[in-house]
Protein backbone atom coordinates (compact mmCIF):
# COMPACT_ATOMS: atom_id res chain seq x y z
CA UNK A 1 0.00 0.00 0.00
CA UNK A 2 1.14 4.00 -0.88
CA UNK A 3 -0.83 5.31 1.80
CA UNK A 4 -1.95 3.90 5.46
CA UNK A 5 -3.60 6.33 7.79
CA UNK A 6 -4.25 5.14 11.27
CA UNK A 7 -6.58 6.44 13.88
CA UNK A 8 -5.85 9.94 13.02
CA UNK A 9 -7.68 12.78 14.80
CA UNK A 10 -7.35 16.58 14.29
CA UNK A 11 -8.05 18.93 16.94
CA UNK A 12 -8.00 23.26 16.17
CA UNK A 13 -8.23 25.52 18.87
CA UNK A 14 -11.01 28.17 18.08
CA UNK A 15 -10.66 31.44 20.08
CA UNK A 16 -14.10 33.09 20.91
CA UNK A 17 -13.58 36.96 21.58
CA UNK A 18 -16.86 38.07 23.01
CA UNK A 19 -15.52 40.73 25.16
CA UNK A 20 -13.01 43.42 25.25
CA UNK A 21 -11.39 45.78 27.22
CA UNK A 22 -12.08 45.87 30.81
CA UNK A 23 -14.77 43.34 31.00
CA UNK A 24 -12.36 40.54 28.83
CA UNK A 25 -9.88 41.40 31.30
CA UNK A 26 -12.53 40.24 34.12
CA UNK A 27 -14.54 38.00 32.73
CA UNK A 28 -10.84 36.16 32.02
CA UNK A 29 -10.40 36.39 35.61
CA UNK A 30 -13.77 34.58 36.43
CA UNK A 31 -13.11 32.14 33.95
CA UNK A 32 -11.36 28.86 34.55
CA UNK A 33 -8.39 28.02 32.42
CA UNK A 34 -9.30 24.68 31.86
CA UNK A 35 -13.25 25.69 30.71
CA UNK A 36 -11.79 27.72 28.53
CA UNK A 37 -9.64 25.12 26.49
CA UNK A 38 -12.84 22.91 26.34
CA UNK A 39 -15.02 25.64 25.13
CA UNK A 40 -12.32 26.54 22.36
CA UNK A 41 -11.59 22.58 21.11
CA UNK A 42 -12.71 21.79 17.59
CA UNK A 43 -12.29 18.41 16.21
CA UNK A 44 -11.81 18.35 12.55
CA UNK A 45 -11.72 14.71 12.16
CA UNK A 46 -12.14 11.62 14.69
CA UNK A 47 -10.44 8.64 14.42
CA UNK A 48 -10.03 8.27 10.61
CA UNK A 49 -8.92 4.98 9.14
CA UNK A 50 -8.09 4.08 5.72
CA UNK A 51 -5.44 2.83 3.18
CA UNK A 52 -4.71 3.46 -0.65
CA UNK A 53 -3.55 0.28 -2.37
CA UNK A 54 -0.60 0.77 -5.11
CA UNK A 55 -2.26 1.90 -8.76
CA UNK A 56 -5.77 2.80 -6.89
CA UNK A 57 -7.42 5.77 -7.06
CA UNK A 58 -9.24 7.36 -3.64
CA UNK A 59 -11.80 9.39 -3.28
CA UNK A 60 -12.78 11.72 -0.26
CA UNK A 61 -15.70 12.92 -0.18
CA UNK A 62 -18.22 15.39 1.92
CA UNK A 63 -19.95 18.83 2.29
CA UNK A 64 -17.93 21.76 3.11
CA UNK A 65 -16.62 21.67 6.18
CA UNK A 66 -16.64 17.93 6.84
CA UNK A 67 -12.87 18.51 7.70
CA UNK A 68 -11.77 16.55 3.60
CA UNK A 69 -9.37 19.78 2.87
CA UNK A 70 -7.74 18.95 6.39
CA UNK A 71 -7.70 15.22 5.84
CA UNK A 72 -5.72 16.52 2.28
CA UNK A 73 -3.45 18.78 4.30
CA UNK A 74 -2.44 15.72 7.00
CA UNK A 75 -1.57 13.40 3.89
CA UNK A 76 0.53 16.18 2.06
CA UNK A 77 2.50 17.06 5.28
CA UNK A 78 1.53 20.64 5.43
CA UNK A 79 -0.31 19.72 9.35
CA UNK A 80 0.51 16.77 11.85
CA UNK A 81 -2.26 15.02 13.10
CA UNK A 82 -3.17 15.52 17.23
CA UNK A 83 -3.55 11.99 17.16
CA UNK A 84 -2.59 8.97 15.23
CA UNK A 85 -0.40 8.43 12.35
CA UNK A 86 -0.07 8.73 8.32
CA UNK A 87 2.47 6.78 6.28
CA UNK A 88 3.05 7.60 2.59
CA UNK A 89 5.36 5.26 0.64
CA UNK A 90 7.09 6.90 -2.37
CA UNK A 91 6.93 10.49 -3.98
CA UNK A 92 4.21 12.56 -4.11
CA UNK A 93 2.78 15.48 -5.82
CA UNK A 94 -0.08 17.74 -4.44
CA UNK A 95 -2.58 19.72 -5.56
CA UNK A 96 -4.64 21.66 -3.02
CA UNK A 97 -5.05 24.95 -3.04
CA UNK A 98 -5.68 26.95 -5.85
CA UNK A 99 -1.67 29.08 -6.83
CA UNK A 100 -0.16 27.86 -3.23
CA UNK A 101 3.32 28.10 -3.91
CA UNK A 102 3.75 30.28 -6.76
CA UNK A 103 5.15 33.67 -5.91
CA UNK A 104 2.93 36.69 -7.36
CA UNK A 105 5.51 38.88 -8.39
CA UNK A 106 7.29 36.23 -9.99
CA UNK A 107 6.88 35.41 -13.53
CA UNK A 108 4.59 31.78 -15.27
CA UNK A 109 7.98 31.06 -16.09
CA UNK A 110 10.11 31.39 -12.89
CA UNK A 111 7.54 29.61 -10.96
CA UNK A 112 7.79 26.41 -12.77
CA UNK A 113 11.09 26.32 -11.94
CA UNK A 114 10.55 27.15 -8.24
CA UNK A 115 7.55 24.94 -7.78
CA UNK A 116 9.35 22.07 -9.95
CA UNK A 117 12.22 22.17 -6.90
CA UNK A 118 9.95 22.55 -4.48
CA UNK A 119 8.63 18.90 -5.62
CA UNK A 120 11.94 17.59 -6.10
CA UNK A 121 12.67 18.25 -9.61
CA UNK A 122 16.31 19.48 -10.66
CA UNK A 123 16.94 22.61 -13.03
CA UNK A 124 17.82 19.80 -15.47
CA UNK A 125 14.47 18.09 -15.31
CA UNK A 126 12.55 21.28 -15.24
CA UNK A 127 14.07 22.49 -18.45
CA UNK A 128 13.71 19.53 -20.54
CA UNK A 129 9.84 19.41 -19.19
CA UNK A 130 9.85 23.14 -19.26
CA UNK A 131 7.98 23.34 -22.88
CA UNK A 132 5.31 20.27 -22.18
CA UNK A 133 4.39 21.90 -18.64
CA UNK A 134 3.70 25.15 -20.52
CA UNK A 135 1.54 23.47 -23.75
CA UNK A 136 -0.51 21.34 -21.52
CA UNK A 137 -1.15 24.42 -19.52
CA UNK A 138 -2.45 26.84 -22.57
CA UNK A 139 0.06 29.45 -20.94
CA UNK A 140 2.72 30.01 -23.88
CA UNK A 141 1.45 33.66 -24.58
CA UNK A 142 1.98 34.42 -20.55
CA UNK A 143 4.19 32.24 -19.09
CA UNK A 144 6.37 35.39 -18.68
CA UNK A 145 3.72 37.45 -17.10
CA UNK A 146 3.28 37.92 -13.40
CA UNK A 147 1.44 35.05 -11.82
CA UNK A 148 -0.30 38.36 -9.78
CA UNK A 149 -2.43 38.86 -13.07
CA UNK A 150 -3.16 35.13 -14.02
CA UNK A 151 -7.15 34.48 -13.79
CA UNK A 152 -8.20 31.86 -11.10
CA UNK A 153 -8.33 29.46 -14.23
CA UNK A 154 -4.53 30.11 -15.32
CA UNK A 155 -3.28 29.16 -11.71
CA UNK A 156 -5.06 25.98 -11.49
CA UNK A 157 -3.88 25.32 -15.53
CA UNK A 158 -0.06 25.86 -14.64
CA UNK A 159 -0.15 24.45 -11.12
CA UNK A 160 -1.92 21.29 -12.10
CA UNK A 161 0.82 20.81 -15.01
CA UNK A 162 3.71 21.23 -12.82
CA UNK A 163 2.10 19.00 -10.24
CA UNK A 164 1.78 16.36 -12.49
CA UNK A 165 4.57 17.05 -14.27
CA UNK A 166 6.83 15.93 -11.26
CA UNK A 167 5.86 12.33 -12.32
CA UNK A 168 4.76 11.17 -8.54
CA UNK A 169 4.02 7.80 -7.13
CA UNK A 170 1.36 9.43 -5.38
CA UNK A 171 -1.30 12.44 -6.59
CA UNK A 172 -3.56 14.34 -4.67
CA UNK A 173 -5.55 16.46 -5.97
CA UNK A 174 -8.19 18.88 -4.71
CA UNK A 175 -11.53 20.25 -6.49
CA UNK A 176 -9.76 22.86 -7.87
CA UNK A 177 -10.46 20.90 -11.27
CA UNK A 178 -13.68 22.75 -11.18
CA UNK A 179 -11.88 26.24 -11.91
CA UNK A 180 -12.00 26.64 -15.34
CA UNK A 181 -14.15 25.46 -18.59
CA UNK A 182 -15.05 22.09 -19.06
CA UNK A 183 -12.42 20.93 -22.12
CA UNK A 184 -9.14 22.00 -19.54
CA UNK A 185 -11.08 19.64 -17.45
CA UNK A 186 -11.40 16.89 -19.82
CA UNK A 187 -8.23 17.35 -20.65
CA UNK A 188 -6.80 17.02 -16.87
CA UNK A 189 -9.39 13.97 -16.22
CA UNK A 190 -7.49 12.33 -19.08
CA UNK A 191 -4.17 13.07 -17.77
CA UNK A 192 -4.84 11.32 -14.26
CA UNK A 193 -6.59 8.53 -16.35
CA UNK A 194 -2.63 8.05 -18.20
CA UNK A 195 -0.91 8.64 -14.98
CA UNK A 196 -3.45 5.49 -13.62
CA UNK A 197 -2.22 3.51 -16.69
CA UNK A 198 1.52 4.02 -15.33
CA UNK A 199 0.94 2.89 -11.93
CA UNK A 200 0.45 6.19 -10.13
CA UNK A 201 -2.24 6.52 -7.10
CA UNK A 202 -4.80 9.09 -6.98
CA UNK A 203 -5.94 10.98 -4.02
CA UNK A 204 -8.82 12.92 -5.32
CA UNK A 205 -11.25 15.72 -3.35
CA UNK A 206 -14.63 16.46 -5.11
CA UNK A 207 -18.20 17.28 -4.97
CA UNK A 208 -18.86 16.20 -8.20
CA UNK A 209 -19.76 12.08 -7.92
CA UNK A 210 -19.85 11.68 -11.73
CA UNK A 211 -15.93 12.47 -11.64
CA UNK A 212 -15.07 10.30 -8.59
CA UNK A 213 -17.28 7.20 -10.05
CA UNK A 214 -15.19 8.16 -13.13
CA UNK A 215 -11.68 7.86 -11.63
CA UNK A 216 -11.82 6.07 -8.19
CA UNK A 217 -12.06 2.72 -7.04
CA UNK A 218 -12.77 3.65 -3.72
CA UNK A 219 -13.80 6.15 -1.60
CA UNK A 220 -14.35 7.51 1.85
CA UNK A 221 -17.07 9.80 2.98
CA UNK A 222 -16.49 12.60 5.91
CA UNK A 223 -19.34 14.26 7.61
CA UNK A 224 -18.62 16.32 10.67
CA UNK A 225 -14.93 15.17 10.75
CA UNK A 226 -16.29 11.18 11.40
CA UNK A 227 -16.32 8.47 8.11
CA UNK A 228 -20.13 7.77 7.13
CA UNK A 229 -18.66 5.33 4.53
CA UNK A 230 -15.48 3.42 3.22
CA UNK A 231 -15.33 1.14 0.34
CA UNK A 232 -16.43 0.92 -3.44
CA UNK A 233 -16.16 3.96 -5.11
CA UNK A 234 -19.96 3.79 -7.35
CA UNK A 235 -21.67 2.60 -3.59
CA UNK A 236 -20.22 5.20 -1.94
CA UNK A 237 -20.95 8.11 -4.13
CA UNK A 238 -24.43 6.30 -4.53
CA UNK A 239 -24.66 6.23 -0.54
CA UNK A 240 -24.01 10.05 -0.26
CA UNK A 241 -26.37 11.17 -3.11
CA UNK A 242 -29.17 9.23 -1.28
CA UNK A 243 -28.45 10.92 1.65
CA UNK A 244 -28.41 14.43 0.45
């Protein structure tokens, strides 16, 4: 298996300001300490268990705020769980939020090469993928424009490119897929259907159950941070459709 996640819980502490000046300063006085750090707790997901199998593809799914963007940001690395633990096996490659990593004042062009490194590529690798990142992304008229004046659309074009550009063992990918017309789309849904055919697995994050009965063999389904389901992908998706 690529991916084995254990009993993992994620607690946020929430502050709730509903005083100031003197009368925070006394009502924190009156207050217990240990009240407080109850009343601020926030679970984001309980006890979460699940594993990807080598050449699978995964799909999480829920409403917003079901806590799948902070499952997504415990398997990338980007937050530790409070509680249990997350083992990926080879490299991946992430896609979750919409231009994280590019630099706005920096060029299309310079932030290939600084997201490529960030993922592990070398200058050598960038440069010889340099011109296939850039078609597959539509960009050529403005990779060397400012990222700062890119459309929602052109940041999810080059960042998906460079993502799977890195050629992972691992992908995970978030619904930014839905930013931008429906043939870029297509054309990403074929991409991760080739990447499949080599072997890679897919972590994918949507609200759309046509595309994860389309790409995944399995799925998971969050609600309120705790799995409603685990298993085939179509039952799943079928499961949460009925439901909503």
């Amino acid at each position: 298996m690529v991916i084995e996640v254990s009993d993992v819980s994620k607690k946020f502490r929430l502050r709730q300001d509903r005083a100031n000046g003197f009368s925070k300063l006394f009502l924190g006085f009156l207050s217990s300490r240990r009240r407080d750090q109850e009343q601020s707790e926030f679970w984001a997901l309980r006890e979460i268990n699940f594993t990807v199998e080598e050449n699978t593809s995964f799909g999480i799914i829920g409403v917003n705020g079901s806590g799948k963007s902070t499952m997504l940001k415990l398997l990338t690395g980007t937050m530790n769980p409070t509680k249990g633990e997350i083992r990926v096996k080879g490299k991946k490659s992430s896609l979750i939020e919409l231009g994280a990593g590019f630099h706005p004042d920096f060029s299309g062009r310079d932030n290939v090469f600084l997201n490529g490194m960030i993922m592990g590529l070398s200058k050598s690798d960038i440069r010889k993928k340099f011109d296939e990142i850039v078609a597959f992304a539509e960009l050529e008229q403005f990779i060397d424009v400012p990222v700062k004046y890119y459309s929602s659309g052109m940041h999810a074009r080059l960042g998906f490119s460079v993502a799977t550009a890195v050629e992972p063992d691992v992908l995970i990918v978030d619904e930014v897929l839905a930013v931008g017309d429906m043939n870029f789309k297509e054309k990403c849904m074929n991409r991760i259907a080739d990447m499949q055919k080599k072997g890679v697995s897919v972590v994918l994050v949507s609200h759309a159950m046509p595309d994860v009965e389309r790409v995944c063999n399995k799925a998971m389904w969050i609600h309120h941070g705790e799995v409603m389901g685990y298993g085939d992908a179509k039952k799943i998706a079928a499961e949460y459709k009925a439901y909503h």
